[in-house]
C-alpha atoms as a PDB file:
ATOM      1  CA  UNK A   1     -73.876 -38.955  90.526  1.00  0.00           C
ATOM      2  CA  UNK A   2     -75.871 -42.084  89.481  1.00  0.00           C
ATOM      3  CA  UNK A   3     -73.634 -42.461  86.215  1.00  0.00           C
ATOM      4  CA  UNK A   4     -70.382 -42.368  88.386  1.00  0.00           C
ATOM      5  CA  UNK A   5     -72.425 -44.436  91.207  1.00  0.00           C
ATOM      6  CA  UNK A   6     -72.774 -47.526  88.082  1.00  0.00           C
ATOM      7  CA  UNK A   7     -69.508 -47.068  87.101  1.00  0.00           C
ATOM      8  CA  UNK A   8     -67.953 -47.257  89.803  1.00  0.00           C
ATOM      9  CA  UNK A   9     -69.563 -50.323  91.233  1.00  0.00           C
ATOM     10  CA  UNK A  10     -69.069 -52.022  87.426  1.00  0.00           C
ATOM     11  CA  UNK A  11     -65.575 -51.044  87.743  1.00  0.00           C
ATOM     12  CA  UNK A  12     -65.461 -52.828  91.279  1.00  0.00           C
ATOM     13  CA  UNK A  13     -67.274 -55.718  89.903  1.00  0.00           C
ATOM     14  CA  UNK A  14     -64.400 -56.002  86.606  1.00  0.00           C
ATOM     15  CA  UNK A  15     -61.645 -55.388  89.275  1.00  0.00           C
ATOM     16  CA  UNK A  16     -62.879 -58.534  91.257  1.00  0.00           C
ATOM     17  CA  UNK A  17     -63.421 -60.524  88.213  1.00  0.00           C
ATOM     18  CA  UNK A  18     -59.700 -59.172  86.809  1.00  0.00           C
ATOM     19  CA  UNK A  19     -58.454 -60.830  90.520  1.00  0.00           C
ATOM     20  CA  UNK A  20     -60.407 -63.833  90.574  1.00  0.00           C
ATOM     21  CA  UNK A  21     -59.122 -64.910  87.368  1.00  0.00           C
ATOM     22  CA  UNK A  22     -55.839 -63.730  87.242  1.00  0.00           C
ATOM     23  CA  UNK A  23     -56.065 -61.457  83.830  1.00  0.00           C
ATOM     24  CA  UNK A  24     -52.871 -60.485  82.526  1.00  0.00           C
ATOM     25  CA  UNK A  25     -51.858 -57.256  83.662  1.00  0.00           C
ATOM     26  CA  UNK A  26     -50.779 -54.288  81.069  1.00  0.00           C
ATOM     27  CA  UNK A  27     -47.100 -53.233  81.847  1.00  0.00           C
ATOM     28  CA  UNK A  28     -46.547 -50.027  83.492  1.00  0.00           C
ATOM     29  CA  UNK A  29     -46.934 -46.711  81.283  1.00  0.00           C
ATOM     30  CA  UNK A  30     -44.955 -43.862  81.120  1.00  0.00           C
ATOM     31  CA  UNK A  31     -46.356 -40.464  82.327  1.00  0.00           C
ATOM     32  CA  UNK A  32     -45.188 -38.905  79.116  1.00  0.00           C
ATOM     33  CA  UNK A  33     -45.705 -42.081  76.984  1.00  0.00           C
ATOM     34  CA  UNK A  34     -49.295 -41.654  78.113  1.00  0.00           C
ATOM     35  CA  UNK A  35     -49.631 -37.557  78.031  1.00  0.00           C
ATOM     36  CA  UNK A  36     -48.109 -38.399  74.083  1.00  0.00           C
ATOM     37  CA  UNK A  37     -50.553 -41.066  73.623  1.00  0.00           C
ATOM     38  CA  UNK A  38     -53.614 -38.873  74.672  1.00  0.00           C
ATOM     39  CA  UNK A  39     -52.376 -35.723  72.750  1.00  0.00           C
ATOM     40  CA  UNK A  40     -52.162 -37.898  69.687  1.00  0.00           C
ATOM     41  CA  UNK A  41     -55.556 -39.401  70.296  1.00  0.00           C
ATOM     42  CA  UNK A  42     -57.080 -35.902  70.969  1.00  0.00           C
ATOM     43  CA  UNK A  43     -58.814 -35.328  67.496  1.00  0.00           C
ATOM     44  CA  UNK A  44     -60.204 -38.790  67.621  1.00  0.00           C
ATOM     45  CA  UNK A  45     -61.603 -38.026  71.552  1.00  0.00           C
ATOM     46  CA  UNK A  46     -63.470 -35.034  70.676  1.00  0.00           C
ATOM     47  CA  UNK A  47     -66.338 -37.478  68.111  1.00  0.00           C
ATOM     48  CA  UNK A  48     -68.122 -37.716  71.102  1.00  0.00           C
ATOM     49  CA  UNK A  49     -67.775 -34.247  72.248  1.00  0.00           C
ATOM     50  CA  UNK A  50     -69.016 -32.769  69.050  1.00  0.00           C
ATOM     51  CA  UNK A  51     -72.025 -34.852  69.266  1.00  0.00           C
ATOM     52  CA  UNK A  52     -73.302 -34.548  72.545  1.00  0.00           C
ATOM     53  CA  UNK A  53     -71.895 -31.037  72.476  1.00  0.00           C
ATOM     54  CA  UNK A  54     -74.243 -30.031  68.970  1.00  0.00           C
ATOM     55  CA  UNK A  55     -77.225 -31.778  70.557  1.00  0.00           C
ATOM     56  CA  UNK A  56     -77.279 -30.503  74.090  1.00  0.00           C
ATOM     57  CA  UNK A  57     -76.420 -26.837  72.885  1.00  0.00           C
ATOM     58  CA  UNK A  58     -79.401 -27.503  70.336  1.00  0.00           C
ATOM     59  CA  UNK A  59     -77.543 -26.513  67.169  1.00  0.00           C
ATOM     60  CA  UNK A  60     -78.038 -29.838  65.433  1.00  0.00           C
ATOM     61  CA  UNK A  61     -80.608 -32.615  66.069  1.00  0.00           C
ATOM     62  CA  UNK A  62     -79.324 -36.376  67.060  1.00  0.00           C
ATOM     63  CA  UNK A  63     -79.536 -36.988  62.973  1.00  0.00           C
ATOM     64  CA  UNK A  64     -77.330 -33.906  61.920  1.00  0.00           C
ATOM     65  CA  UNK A  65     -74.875 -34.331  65.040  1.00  0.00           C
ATOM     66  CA  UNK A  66     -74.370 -37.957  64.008  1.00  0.00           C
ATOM     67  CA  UNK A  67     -73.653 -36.786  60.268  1.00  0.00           C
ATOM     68  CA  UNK A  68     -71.534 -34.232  61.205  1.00  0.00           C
ATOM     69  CA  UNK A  69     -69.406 -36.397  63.083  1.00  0.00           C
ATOM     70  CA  UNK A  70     -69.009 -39.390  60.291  1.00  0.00           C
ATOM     71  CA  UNK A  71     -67.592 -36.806  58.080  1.00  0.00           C
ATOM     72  CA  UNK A  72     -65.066 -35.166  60.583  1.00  0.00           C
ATOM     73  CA  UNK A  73     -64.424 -38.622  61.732  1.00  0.00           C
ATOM     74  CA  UNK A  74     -63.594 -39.803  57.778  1.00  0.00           C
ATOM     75  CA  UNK A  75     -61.578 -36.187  57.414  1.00  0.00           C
ATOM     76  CA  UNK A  76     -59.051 -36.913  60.520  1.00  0.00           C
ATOM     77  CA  UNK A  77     -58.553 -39.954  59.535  1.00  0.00           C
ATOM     78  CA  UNK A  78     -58.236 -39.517  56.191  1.00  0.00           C
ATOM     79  CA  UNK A  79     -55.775 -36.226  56.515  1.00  0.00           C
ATOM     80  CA  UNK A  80     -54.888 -36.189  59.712  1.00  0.00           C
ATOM     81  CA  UNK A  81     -54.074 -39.926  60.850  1.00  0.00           C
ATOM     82  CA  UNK A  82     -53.369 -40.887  57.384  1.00  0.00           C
ATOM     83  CA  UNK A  83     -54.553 -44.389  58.165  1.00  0.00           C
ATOM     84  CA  UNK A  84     -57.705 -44.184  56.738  1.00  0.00           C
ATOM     85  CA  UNK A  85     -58.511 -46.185  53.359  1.00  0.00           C
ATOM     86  CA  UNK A  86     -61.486 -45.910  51.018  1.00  0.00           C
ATOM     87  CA  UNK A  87     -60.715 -49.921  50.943  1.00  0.00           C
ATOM     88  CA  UNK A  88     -61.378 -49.733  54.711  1.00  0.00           C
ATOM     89  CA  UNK A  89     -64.169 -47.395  54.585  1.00  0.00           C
ATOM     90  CA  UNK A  90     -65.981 -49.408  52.258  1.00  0.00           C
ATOM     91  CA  UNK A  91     -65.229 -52.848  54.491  1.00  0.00           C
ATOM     92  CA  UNK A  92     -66.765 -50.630  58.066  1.00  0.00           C
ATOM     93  CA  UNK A  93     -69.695 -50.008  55.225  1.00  0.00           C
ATOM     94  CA  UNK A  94     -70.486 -53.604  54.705  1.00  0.00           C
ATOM     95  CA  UNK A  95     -69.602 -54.850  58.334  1.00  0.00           C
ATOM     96  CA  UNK A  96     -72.271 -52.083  60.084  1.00  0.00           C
ATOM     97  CA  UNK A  97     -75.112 -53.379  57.596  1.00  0.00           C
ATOM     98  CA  UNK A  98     -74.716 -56.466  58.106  1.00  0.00           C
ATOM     99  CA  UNK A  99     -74.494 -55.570  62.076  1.00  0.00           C
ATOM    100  CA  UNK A 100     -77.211 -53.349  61.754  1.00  0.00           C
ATOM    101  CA  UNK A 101     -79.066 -55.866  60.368  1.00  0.00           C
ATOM    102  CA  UNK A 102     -79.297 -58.222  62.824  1.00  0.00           C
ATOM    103  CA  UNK A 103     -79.599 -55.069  65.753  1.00  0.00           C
ATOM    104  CA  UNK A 104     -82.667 -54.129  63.559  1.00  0.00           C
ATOM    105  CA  UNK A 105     -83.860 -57.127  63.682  1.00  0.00           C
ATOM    106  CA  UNK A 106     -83.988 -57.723  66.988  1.00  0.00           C
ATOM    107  CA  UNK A 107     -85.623 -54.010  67.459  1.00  0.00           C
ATOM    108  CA  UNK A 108     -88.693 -55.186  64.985  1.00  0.00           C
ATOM    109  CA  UNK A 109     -89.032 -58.172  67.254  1.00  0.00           C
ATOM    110  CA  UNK A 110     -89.062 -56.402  70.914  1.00  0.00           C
ATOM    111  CA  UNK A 111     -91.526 -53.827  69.273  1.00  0.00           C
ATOM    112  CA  UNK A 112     -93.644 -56.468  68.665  1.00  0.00           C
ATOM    113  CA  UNK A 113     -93.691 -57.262  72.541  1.00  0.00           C
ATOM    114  CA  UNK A 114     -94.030 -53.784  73.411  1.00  0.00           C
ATOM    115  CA  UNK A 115     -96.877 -52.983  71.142  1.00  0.00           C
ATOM    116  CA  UNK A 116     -98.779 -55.982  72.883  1.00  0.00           C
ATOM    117  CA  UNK A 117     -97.782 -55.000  76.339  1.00  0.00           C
ATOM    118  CA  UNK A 118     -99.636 -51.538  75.510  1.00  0.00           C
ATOM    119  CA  UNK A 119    -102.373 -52.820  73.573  1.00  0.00           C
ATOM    120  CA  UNK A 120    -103.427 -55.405  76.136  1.00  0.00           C
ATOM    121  CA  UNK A 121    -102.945 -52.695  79.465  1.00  0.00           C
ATOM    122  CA  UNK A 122    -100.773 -55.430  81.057  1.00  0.00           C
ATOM    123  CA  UNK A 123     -98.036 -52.437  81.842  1.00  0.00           C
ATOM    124  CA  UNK A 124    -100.959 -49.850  83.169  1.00  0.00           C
ATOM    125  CA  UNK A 125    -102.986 -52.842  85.550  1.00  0.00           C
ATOM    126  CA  UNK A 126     -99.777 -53.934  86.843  1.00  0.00           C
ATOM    127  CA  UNK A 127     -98.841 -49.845  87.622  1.00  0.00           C
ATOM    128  CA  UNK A 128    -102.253 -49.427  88.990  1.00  0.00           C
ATOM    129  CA  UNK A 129    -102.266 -52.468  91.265  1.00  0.00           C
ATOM    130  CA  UNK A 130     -99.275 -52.058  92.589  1.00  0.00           C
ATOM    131  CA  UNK A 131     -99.537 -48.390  93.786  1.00  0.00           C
ATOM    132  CA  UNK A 132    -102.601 -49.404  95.438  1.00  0.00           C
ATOM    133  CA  UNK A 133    -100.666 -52.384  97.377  1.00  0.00           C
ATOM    134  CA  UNK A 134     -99.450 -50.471 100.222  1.00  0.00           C
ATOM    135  CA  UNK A 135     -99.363 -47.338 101.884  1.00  0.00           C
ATOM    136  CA  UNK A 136     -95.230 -48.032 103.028  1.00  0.00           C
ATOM    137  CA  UNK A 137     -92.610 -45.921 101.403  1.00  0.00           C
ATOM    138  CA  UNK A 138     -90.480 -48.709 101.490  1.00  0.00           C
ATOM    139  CA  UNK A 139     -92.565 -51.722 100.159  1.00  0.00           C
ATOM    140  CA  UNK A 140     -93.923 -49.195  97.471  1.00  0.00           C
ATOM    141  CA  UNK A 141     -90.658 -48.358  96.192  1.00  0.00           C
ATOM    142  CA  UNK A 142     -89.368 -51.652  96.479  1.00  0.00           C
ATOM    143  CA  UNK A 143     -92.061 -53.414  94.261  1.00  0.00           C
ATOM    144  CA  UNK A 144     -92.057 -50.108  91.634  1.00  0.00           C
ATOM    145  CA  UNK A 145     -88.332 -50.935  91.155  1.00  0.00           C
ATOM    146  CA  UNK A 146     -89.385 -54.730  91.166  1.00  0.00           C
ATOM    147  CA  UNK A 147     -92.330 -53.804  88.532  1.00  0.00           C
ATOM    148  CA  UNK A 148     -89.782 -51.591  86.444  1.00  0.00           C
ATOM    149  CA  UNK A 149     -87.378 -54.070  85.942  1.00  0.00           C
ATOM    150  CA  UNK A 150     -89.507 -56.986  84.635  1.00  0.00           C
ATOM    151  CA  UNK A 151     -91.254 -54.241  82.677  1.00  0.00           C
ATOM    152  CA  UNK A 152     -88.040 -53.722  81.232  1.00  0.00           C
ATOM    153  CA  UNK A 153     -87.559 -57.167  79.848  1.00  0.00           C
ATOM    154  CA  UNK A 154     -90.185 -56.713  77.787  1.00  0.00           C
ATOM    155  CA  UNK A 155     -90.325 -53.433  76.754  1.00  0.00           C
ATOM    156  CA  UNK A 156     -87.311 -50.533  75.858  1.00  0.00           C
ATOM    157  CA  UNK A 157     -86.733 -47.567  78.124  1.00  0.00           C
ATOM    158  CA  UNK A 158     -88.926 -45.232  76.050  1.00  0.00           C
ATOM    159  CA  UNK A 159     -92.249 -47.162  75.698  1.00  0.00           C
ATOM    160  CA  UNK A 160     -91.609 -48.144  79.003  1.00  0.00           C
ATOM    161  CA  UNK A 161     -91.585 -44.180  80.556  1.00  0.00           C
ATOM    162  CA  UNK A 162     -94.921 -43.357  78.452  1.00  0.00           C
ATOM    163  CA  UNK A 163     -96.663 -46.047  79.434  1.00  0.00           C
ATOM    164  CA  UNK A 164     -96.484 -45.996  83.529  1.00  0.00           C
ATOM    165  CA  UNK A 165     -94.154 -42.661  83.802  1.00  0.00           C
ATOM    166  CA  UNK A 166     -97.805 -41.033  84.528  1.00  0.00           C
ATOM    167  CA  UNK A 167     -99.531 -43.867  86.462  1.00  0.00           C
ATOM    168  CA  UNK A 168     -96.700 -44.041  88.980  1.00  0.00           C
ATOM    169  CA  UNK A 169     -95.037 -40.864  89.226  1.00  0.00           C
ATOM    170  CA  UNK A 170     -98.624 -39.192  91.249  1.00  0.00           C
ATOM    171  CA  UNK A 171     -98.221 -42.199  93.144  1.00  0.00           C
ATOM    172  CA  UNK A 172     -95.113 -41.926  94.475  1.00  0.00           C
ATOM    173  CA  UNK A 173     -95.142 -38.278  94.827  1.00  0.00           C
ATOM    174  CA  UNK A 174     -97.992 -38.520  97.342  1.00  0.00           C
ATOM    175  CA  UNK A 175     -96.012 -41.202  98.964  1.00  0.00           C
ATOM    176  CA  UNK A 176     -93.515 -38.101  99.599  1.00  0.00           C
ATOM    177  CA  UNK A 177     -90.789 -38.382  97.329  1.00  0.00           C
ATOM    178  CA  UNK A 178     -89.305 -36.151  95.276  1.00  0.00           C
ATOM    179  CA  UNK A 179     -90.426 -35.498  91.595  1.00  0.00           C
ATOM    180  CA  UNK A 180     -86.502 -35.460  90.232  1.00  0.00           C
ATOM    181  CA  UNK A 181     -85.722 -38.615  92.805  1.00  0.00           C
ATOM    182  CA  UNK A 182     -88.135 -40.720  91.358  1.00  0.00           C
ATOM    183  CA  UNK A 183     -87.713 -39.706  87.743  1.00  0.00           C
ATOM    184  CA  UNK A 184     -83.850 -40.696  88.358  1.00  0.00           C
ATOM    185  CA  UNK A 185     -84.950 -44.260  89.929  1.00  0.00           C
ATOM    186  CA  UNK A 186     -87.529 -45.165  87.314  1.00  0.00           C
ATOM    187  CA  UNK A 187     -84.533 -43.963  84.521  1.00  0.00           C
ATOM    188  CA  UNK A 188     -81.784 -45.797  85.585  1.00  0.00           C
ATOM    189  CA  UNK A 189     -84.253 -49.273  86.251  1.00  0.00           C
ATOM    190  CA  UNK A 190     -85.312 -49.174  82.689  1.00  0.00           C
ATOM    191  CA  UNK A 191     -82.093 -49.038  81.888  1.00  0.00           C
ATOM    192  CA  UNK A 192     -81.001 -52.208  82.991  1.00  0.00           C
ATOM    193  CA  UNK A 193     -83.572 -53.580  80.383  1.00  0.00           C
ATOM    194  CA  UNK A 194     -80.530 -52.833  78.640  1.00  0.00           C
ATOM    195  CA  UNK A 195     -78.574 -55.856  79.740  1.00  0.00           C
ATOM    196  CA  UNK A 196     -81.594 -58.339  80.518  1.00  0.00           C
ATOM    197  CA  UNK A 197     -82.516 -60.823  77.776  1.00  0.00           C
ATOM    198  CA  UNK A 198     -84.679 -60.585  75.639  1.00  0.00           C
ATOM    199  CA  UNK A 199     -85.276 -56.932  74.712  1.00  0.00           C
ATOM    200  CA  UNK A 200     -81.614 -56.516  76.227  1.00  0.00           C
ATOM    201  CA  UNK A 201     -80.003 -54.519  73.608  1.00  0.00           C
ATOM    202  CA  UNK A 202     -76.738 -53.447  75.037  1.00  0.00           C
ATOM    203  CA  UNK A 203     -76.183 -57.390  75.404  1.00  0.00           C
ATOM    204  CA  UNK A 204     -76.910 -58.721  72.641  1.00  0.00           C
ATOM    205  CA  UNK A 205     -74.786 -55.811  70.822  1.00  0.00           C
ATOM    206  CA  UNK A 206     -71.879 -56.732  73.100  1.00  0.00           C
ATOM    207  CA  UNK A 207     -72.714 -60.255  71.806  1.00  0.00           C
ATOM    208  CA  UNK A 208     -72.070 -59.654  68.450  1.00  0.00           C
ATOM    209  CA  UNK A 209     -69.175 -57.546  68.808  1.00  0.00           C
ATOM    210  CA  UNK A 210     -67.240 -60.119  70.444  1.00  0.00           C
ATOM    211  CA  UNK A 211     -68.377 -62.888  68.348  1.00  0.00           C
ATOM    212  CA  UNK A 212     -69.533 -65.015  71.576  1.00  0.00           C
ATOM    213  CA  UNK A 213     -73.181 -66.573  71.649  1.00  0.00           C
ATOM    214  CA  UNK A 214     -75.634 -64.781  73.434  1.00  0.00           C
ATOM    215  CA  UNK A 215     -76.040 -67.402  76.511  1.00  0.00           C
ATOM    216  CA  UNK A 216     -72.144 -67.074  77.367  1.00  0.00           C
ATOM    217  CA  UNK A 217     -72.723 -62.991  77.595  1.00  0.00           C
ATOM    218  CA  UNK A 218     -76.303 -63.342  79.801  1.00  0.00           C
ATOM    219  CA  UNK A 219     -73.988 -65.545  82.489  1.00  0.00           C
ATOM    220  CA  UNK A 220     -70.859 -63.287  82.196  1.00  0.00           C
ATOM    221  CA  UNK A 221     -73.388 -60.127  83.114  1.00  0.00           C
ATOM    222  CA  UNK A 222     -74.682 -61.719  85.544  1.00  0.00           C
ATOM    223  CA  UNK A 223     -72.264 -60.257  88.266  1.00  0.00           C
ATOM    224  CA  UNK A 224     -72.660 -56.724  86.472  1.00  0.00           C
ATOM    225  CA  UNK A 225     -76.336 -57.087  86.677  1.00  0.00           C
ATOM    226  CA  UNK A 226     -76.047 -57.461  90.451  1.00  0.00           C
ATOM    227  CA  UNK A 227     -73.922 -54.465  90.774  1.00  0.00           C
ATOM    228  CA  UNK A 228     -76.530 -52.165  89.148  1.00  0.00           C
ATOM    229  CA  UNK A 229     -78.960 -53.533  91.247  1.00  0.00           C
ATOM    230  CA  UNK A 230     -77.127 -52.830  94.038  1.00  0.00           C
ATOM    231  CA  UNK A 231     -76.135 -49.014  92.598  1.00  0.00           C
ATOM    232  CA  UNK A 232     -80.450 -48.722  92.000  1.00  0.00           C
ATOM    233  CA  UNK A 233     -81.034 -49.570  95.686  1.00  0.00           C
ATOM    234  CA  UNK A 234     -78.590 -47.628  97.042  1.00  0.00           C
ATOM    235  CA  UNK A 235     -80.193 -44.437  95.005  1.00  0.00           C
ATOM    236  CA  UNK A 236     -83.478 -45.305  96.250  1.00  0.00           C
ATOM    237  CA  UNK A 237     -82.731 -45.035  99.650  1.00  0.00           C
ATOM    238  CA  UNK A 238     -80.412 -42.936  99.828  1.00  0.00           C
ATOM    239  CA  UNK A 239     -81.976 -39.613  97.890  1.00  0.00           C
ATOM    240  CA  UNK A 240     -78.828 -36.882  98.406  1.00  0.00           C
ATOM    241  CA  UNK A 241     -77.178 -39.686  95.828  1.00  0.00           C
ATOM    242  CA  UNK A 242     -79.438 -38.038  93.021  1.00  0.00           C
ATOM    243  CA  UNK A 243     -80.888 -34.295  94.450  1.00  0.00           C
ATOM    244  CA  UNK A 244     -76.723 -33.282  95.768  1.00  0.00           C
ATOM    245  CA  UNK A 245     -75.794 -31.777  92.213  1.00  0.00           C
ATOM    246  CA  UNK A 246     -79.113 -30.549  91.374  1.00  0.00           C
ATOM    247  CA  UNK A 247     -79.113 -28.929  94.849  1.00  0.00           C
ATOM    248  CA  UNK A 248     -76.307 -27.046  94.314  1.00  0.00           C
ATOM    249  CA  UNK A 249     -77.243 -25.832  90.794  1.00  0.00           C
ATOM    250  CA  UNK A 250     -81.007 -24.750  92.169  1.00  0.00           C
END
């Protein structure tokens, strides 16, 4: 529910923008144009299925999923599609280290930041202060989302969970809310570290992708970044959003 939730209010936000400034539309498809299209597309669609599929079922780790599906992806389209070159295997090659490269780069530097955020307990004081602010449910959750998304500036999603996942989550839980609830906030907020300059990797992948410099992407997300605020808040305070599904499955 809070993946579809950020979807769909992304999807709202690209629908606006699409209106605004009158995007070309794509002509009408064909029912069976489009049932060929995804039959012929199948083989391709099921890269992602095989991965998530061998890690979640725990036959493979991340490493041996993503293997796995480099060589089925060269066999289909080698055999299958037919449109597959070693001349065009060798040019993805070259393009994803030098793409890499710079990604990798960017990772060293943000560690950097992150290992002096830990080192100096500027993530842990700022956890501790603020859950001794206020006793409100409200203003607590409010500057904990605040909190996690500066955090998240700084620091990537993983750090960012070890380092105040166990200062806050006590906090909140004697606040009253629930273990998963919270878990599910402080998740999705670090995410958005995703798209925030400067540890914002999703953006500055997107930047290189589409061969625009970085300050034209940070004021194109800026509309997108206010949508998943909006999609954070309305999880916070509104908890059947995240504890429905799990509900049902308990």
């Amino acid at each position: 529910m809070p993946g579809l939730l950020m979807a769909g209010s992304m999807l709202a936000v690209s629908i606006f923008l699409a209106w605004k400034n009158g995007f070309p539309q794509h002509e009408p498809t064909a029912i069976f144009a489009a049932i060929m299209a995804f039959l012929v597309s199948l083989p391709a669609l099921l890269v992602p299925v095989l991965i998530l599929g061998g890690i979640l079922s725990g036959l493979t780790t991340v490493t041996e999923a993503s293997a796995f599906a480099a060589v089925y992806t060269l066999l289909v389209g080698i055999l299958l599609y037919r449109r597959l070159t070693w001349a065009k295997v060798w040019d993805a090659l070259v393009v994803t280290i030098r793409f890499s490269g710079v990604v990798f780069f960017l990772l060293a530097a943000s560690s950097v930041l992150s290992w002096f955020v830990v080192r100096s307990g500027l993530a842990r004081d700022a956890a501790d202060i603020i859950s001794g602010v206020s006793d409100s449910r409200t203003i607590q959750l409010l500057l904990v989302i605040a909190f996690l998304i500066l955090l998240g500036t700084v620091m990537d999603v993983l750090p960012a969970l070890v380092v105040v996942g166990p200062i806050l989550h006590p906090t909140m839980v004697g606040l009253g809310f629930d273990s998963l609830h919270f878990a599910i906030i402080m998740i999705v907020t670090l995410n958005v570290s995703n798209i925030t300059p400067p540890v914002g990797m999703t953006l500055l992948t997107a930047a290189k992708i589409a061969e625009v410099p970085t300050e034209r992407v940070i004021v194109a997300a800026v509309p997108f970044f206010i949508a998943v605020i909006v999609s954070i808040l309305l999880l916070a305070f509104i908890p059947s959003l995240s504890l429905w599904v799990p509900a049902l499955l308990d």
